[in-house]
Protein backbone atom coordinates (compact mmCIF):
# COMPACT_ATOMS: atom_id res chain seq x y z
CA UNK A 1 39.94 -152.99 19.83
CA UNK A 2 37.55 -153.65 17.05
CA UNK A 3 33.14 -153.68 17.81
CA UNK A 4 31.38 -155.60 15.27
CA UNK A 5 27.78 -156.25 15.12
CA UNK A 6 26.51 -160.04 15.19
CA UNK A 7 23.38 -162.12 15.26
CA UNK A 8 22.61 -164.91 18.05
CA UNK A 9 22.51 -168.17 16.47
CA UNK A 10 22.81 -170.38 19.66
CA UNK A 11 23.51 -169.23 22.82
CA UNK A 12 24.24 -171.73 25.65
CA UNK A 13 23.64 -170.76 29.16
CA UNK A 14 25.11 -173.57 31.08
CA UNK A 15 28.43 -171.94 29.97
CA UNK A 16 27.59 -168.54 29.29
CA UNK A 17 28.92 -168.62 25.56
CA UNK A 18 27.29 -168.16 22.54
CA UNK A 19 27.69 -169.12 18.50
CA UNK A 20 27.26 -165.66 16.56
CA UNK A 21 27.07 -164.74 12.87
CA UNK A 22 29.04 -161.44 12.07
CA UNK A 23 26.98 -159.41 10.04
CA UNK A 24 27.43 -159.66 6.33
CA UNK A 25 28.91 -163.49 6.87
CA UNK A 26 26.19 -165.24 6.12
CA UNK A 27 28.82 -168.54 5.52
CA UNK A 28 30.23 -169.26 9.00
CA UNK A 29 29.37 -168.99 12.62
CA UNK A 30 31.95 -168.07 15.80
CA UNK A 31 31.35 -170.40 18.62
CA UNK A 32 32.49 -170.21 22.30
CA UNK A 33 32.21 -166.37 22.55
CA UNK A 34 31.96 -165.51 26.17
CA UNK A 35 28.88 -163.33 27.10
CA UNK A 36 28.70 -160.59 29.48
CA UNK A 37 27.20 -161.12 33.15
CA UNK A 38 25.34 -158.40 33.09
CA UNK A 39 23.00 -159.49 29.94
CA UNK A 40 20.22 -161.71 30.67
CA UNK A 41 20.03 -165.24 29.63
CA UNK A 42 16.41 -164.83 28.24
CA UNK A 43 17.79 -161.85 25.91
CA UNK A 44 20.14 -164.35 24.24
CA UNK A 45 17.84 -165.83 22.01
CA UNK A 46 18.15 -166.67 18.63
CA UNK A 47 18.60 -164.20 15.95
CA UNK A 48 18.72 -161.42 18.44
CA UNK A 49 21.26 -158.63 17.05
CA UNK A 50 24.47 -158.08 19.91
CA UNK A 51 27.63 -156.08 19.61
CA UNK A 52 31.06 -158.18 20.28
CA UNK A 53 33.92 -156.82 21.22
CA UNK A 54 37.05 -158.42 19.81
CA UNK A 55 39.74 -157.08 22.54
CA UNK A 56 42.99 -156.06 22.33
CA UNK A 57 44.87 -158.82 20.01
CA UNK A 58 41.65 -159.86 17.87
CA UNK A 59 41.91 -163.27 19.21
CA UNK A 60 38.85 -164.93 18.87
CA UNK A 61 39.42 -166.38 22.33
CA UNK A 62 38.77 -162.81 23.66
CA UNK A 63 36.30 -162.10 22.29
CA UNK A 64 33.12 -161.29 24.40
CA UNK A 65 29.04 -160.38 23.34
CA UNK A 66 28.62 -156.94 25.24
CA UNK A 67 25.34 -155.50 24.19
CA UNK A 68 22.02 -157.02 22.77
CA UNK A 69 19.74 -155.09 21.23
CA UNK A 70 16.62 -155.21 18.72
């Protein structure tokens, strides 16, 4: 299980998934990441920094926003 630190560039709360931009990947965005329940919809907002975790497999399909933070 790999943590990698991301910034918010759309976040989507109808569905409760997010587009993020891994840090130092300036040329392409992951979309559809799940976001944890416990982190408020007004904290997702654009270019707010967040930790994903990329589960077991590294399959982008698991992967979920855990943490936001400044």
């Amino acid at each position: 299980m790999s943590i990698y630190r991301a910034t918010v560039v759309s976040f989507d709360p109808a569905t409760w998934t997010a587009s993020v931009r891994l840090d130092n990947s300036s040329a392409q965005a992951l979309t559809g990441i799940r976001t944890a329940r416990n982190i408020a919809s007004a904290e997702m907002t654009t270019s707010r920094h967040v930790l994903v975790d990329t589960g077991d497999h590294s399959d982008p399909a698991d992967f979920v926003v855990t943490t936001v933070f400044s």
